[in-house]
PDB file of N, CA and C in Angstrom:
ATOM      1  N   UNK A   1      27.433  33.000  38.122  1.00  0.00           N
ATOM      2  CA  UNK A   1      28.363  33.158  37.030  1.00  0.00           C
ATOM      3  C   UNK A   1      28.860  31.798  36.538  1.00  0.00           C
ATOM      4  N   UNK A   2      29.362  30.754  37.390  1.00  0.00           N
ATOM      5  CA  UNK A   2      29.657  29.585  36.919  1.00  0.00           C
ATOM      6  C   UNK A   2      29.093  28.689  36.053  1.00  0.00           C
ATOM      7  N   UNK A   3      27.639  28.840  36.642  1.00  0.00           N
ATOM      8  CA  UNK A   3      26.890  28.214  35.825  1.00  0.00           C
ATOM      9  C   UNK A   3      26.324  28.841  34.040  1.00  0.00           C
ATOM     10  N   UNK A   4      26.067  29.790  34.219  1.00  0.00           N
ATOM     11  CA  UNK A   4      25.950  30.729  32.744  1.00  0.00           C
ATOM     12  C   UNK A   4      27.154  30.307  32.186  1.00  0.00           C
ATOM     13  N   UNK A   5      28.721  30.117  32.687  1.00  0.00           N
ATOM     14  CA  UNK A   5      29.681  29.554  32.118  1.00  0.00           C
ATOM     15  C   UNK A   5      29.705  28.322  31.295  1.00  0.00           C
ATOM     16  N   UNK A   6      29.107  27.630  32.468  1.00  0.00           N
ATOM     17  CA  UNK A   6      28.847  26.048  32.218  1.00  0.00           C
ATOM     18  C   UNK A   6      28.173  25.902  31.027  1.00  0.00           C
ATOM     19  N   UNK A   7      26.970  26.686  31.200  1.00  0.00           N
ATOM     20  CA  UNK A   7      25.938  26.437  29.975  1.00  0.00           C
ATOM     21  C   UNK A   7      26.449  26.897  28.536  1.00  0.00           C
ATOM     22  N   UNK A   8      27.102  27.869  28.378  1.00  0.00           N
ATOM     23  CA  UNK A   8      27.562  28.555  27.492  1.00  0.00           C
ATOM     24  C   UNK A   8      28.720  27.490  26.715  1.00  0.00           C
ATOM     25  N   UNK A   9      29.708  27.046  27.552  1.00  0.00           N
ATOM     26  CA  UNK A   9      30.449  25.860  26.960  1.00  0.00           C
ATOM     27  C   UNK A   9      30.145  25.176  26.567  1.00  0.00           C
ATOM     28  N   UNK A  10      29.188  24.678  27.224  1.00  0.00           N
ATOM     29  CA  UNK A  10      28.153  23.230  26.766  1.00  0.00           C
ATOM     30  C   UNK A  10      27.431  23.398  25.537  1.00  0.00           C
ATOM     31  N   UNK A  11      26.751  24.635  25.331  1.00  0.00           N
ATOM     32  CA  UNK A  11      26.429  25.063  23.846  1.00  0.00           C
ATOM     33  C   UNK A  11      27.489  24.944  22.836  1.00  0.00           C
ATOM     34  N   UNK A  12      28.556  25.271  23.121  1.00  0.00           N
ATOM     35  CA  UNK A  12      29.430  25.806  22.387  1.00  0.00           C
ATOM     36  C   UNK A  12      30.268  24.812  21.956  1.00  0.00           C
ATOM     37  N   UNK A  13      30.131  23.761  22.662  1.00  0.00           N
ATOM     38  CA  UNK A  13      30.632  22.134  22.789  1.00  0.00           C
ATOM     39  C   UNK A  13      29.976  21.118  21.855  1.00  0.00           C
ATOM     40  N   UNK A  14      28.954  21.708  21.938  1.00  0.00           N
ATOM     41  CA  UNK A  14      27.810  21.110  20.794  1.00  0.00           C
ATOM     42  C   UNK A  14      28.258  21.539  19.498  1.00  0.00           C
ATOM     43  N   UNK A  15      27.981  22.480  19.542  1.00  0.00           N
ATOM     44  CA  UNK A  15      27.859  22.800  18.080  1.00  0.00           C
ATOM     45  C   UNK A  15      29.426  22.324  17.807  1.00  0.00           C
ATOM     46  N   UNK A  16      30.227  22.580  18.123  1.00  0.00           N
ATOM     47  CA  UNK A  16      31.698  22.100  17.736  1.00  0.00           C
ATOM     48  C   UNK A  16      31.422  20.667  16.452  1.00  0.00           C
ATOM     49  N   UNK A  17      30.631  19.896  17.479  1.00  0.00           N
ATOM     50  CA  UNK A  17      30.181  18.440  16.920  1.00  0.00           C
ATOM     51  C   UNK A  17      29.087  18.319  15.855  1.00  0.00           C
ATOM     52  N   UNK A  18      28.351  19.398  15.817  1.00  0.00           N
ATOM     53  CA  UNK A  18      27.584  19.098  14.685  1.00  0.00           C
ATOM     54  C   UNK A  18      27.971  19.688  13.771  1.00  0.00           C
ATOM     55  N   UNK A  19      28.985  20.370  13.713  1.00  0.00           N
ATOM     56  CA  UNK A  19      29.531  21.043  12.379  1.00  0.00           C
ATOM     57  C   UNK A  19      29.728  19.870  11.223  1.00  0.00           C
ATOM     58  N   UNK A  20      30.449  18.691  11.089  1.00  0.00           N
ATOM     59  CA  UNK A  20      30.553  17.772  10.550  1.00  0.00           C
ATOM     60  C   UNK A  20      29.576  17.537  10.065  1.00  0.00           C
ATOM     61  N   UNK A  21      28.543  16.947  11.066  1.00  0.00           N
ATOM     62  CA  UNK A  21      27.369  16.437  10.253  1.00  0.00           C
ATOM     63  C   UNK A  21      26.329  17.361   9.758  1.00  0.00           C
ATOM     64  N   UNK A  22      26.650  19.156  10.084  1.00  0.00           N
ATOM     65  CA  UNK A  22      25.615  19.346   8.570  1.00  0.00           C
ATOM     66  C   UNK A  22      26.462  20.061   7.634  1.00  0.00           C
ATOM     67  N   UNK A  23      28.530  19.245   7.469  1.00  0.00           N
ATOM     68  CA  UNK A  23      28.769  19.198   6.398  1.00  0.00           C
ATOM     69  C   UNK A  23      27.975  18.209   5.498  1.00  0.00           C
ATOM     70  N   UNK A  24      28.152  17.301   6.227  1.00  0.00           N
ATOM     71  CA  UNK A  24      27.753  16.211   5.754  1.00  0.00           C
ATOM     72  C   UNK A  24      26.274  16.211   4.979  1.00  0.00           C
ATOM     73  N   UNK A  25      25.709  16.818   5.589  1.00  0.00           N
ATOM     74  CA  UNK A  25      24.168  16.854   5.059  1.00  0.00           C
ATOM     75  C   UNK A  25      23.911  17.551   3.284  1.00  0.00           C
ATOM     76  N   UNK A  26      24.993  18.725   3.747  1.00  0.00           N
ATOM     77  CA  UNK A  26      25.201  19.414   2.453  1.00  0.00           C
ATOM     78  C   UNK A  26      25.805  19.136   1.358  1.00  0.00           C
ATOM     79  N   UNK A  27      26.675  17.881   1.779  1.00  0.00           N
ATOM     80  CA  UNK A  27      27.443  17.564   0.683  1.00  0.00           C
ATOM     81  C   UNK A  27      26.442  16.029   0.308  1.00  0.00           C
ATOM     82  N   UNK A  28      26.173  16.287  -0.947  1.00  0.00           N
ATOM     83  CA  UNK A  28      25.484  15.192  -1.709  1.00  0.00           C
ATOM     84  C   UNK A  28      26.078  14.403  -3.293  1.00  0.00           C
ATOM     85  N   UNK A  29      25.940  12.939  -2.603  1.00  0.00           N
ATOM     86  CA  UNK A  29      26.163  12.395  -4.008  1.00  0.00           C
ATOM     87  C   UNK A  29      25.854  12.462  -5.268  1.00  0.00           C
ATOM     88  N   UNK A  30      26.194  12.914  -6.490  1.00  0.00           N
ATOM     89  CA  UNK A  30      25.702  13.390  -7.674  1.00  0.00           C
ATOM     90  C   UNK A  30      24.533  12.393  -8.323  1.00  0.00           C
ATOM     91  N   UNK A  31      25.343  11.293  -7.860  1.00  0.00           N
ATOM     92  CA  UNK A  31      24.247   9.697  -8.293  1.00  0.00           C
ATOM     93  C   UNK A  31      22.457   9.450  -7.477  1.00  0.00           C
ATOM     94  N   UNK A  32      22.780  10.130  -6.233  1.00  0.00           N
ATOM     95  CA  UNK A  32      22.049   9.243  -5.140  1.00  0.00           C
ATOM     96  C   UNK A  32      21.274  11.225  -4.763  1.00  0.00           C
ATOM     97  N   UNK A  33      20.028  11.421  -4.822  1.00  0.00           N
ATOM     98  CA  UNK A  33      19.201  12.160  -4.629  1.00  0.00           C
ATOM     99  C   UNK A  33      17.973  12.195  -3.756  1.00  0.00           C
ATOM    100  N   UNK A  34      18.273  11.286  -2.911  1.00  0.00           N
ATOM    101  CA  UNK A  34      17.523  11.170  -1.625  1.00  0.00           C
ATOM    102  C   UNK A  34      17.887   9.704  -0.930  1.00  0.00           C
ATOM    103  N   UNK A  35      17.432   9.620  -0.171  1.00  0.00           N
ATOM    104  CA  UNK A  35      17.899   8.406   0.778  1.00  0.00           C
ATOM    105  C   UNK A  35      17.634   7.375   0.675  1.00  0.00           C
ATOM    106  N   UNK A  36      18.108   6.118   1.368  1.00  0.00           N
ATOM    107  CA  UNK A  36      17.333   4.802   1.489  1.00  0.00           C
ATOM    108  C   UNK A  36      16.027   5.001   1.917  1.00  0.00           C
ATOM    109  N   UNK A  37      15.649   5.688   2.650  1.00  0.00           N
ATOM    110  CA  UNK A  37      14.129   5.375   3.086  1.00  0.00           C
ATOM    111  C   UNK A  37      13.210   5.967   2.295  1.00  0.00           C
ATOM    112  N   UNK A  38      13.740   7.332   1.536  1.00  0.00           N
ATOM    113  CA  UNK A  38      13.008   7.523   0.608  1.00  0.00           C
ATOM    114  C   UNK A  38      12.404   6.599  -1.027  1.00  0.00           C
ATOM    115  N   UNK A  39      13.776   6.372  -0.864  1.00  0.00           N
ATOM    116  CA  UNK A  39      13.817   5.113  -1.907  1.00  0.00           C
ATOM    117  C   UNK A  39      13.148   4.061  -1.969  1.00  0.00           C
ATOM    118  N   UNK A  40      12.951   3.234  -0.269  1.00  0.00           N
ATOM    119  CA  UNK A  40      12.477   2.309  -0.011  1.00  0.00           C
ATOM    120  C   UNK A  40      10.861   1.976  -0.289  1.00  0.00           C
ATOM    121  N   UNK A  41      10.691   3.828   0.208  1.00  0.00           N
ATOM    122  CA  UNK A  41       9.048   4.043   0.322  1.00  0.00           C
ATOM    123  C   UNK A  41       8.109   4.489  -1.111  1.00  0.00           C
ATOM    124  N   UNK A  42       9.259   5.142  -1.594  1.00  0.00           N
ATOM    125  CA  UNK A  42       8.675   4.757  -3.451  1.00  0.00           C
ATOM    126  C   UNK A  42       8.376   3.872  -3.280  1.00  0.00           C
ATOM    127  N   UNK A  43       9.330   3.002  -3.628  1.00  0.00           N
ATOM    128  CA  UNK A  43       9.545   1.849  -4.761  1.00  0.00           C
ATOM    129  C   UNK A  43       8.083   1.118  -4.197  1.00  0.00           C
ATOM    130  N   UNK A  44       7.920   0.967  -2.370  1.00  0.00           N
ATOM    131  CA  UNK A  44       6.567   0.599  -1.939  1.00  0.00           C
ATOM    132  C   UNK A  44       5.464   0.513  -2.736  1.00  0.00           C
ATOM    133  N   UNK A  45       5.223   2.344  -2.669  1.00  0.00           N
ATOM    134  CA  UNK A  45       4.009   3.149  -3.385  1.00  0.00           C
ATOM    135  C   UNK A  45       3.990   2.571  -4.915  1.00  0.00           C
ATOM    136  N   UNK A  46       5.292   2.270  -5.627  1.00  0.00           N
ATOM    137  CA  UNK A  46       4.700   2.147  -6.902  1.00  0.00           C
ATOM    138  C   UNK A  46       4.122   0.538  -7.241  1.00  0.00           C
ATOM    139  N   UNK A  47       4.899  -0.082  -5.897  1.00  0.00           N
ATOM    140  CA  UNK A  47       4.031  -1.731  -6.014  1.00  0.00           C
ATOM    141  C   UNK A  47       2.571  -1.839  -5.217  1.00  0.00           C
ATOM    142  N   UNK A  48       2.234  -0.719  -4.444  1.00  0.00           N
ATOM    143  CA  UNK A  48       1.309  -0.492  -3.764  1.00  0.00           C
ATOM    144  C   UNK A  48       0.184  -0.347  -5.333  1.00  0.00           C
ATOM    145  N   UNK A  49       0.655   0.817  -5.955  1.00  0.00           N
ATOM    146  CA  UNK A  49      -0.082   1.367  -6.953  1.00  0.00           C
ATOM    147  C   UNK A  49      -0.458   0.377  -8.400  1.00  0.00           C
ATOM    148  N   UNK A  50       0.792  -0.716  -8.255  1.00  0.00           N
ATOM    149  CA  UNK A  50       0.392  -1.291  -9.600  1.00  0.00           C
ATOM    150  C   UNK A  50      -0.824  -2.682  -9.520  1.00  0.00           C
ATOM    151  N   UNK A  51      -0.081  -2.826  -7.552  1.00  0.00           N
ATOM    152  CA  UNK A  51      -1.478  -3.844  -7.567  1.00  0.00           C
ATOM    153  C   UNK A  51      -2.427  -3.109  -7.020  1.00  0.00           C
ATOM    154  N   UNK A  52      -2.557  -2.160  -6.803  1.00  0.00           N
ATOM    155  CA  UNK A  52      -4.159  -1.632  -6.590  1.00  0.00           C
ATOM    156  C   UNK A  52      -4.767  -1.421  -8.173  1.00  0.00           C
ATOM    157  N   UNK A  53      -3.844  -0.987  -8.732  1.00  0.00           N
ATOM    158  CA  UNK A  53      -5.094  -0.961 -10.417  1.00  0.00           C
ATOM    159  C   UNK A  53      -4.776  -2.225 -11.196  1.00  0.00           C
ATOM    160  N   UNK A  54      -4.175  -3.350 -10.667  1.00  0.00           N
ATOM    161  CA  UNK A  54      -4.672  -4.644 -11.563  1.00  0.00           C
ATOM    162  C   UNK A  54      -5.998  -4.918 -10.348  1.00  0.00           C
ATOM    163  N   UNK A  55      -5.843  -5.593  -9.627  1.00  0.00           N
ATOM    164  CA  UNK A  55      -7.103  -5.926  -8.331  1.00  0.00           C
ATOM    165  C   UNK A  55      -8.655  -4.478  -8.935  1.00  0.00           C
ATOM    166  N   UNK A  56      -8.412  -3.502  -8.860  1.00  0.00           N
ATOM    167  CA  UNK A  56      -9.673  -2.719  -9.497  1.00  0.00           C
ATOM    168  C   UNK A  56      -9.832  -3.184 -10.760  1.00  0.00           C
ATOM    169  N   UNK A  57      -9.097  -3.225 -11.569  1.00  0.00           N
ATOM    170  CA  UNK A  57      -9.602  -3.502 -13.156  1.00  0.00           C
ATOM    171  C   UNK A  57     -10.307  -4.970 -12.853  1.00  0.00           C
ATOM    172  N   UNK A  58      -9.338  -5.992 -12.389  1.00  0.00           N
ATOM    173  CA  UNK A  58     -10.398  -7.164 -12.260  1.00  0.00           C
ATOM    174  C   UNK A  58     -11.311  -7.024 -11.510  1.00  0.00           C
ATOM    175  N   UNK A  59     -11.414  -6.623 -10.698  1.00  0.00           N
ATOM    176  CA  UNK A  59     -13.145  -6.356  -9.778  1.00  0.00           C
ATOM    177  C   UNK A  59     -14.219  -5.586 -11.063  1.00  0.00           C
ATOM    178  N   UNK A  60     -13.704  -4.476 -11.464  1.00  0.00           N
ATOM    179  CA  UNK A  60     -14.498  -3.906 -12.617  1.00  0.00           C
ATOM    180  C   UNK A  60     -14.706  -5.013 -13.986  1.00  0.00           C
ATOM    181  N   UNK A  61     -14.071  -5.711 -14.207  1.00  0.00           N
ATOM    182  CA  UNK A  61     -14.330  -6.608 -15.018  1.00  0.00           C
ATOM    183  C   UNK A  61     -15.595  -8.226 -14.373  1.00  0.00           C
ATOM    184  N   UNK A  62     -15.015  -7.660 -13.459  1.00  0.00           N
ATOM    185  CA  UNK A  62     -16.413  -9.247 -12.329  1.00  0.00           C
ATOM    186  C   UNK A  62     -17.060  -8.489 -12.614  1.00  0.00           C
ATOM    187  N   UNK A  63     -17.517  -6.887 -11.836  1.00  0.00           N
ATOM    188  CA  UNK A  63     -18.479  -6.894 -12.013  1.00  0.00           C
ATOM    189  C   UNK A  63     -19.526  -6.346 -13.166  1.00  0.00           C
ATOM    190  N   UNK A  64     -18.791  -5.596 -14.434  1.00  0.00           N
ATOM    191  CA  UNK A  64     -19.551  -5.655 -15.387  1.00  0.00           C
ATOM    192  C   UNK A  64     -19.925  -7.591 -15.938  1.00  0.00           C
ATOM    193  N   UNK A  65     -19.132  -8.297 -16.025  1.00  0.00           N
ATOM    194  CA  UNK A  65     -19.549  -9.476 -16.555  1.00  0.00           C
ATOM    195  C   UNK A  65     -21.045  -9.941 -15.805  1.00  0.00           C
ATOM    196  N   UNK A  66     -20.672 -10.115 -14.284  1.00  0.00           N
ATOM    197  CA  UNK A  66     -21.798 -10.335 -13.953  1.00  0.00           C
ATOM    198  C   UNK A  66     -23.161  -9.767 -14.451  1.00  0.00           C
ATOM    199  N   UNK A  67     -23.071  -8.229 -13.991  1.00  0.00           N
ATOM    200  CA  UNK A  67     -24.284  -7.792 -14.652  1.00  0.00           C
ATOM    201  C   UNK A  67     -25.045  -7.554 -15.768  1.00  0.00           C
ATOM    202  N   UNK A  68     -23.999  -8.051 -17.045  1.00  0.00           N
ATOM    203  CA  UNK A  68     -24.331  -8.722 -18.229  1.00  0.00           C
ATOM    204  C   UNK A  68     -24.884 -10.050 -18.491  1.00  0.00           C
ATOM    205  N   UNK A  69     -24.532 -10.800 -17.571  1.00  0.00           N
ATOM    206  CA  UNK A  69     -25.020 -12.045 -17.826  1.00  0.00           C
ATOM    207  C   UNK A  69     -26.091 -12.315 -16.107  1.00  0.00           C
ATOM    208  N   UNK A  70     -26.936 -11.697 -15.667  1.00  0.00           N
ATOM    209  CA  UNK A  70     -27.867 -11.441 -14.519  1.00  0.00           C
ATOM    210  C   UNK A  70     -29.139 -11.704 -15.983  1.00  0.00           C
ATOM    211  N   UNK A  71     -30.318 -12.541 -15.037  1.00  0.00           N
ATOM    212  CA  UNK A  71     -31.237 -12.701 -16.392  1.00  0.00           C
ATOM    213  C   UNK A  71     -32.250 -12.004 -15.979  1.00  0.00           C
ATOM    214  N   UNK A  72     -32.797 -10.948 -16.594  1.00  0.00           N
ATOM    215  CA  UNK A  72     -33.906 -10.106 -16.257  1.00  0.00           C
ATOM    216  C   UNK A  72     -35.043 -10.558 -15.935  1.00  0.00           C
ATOM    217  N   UNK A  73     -35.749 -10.160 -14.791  1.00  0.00           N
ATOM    218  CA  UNK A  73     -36.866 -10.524 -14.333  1.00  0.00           C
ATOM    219  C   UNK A  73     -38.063  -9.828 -14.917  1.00  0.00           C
ATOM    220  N   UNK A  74     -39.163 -10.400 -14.803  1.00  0.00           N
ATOM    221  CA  UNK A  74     -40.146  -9.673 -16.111  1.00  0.00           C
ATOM    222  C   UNK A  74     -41.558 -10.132 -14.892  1.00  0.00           C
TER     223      UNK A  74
END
């Protein structure tokens, strides 16, 4: 019996404490719509994304030039 006691408080002890924080979770800034890390990891992806299609366009530009100016063998 003591112990089923024990455990039962101890649950019950918990949750006491997380009540706060998933006020907290629920209550959101009107300005701010996801987090720093979400934020962080955009902003990544979109510098990820802008130099991956300058670096492709210039590779696609080497290599059509090159193979325009390659002198045909006959």
């Amino acid at each position: 019996m003591g112990i089923n006691t024990l455990t039962i408080n101890d649950i019950h002890s918990q949750q006491n404490l997380n009540k706060p924080k998933e006020k907290l979770r629920d209550h959101r800034h009107p300005f701010v719509d996801f987090s720093f890390g979400e934020w962080f990891v955009e902003k990544m992806l979109r510098g990820y994304e802008a130099v991956y299609k300058y670096i492709t366009l210039t590779i696609h530009q080497i290599n059509k030039f090159s193979s325009t100016s390659k002198p045909y063998v006959i």
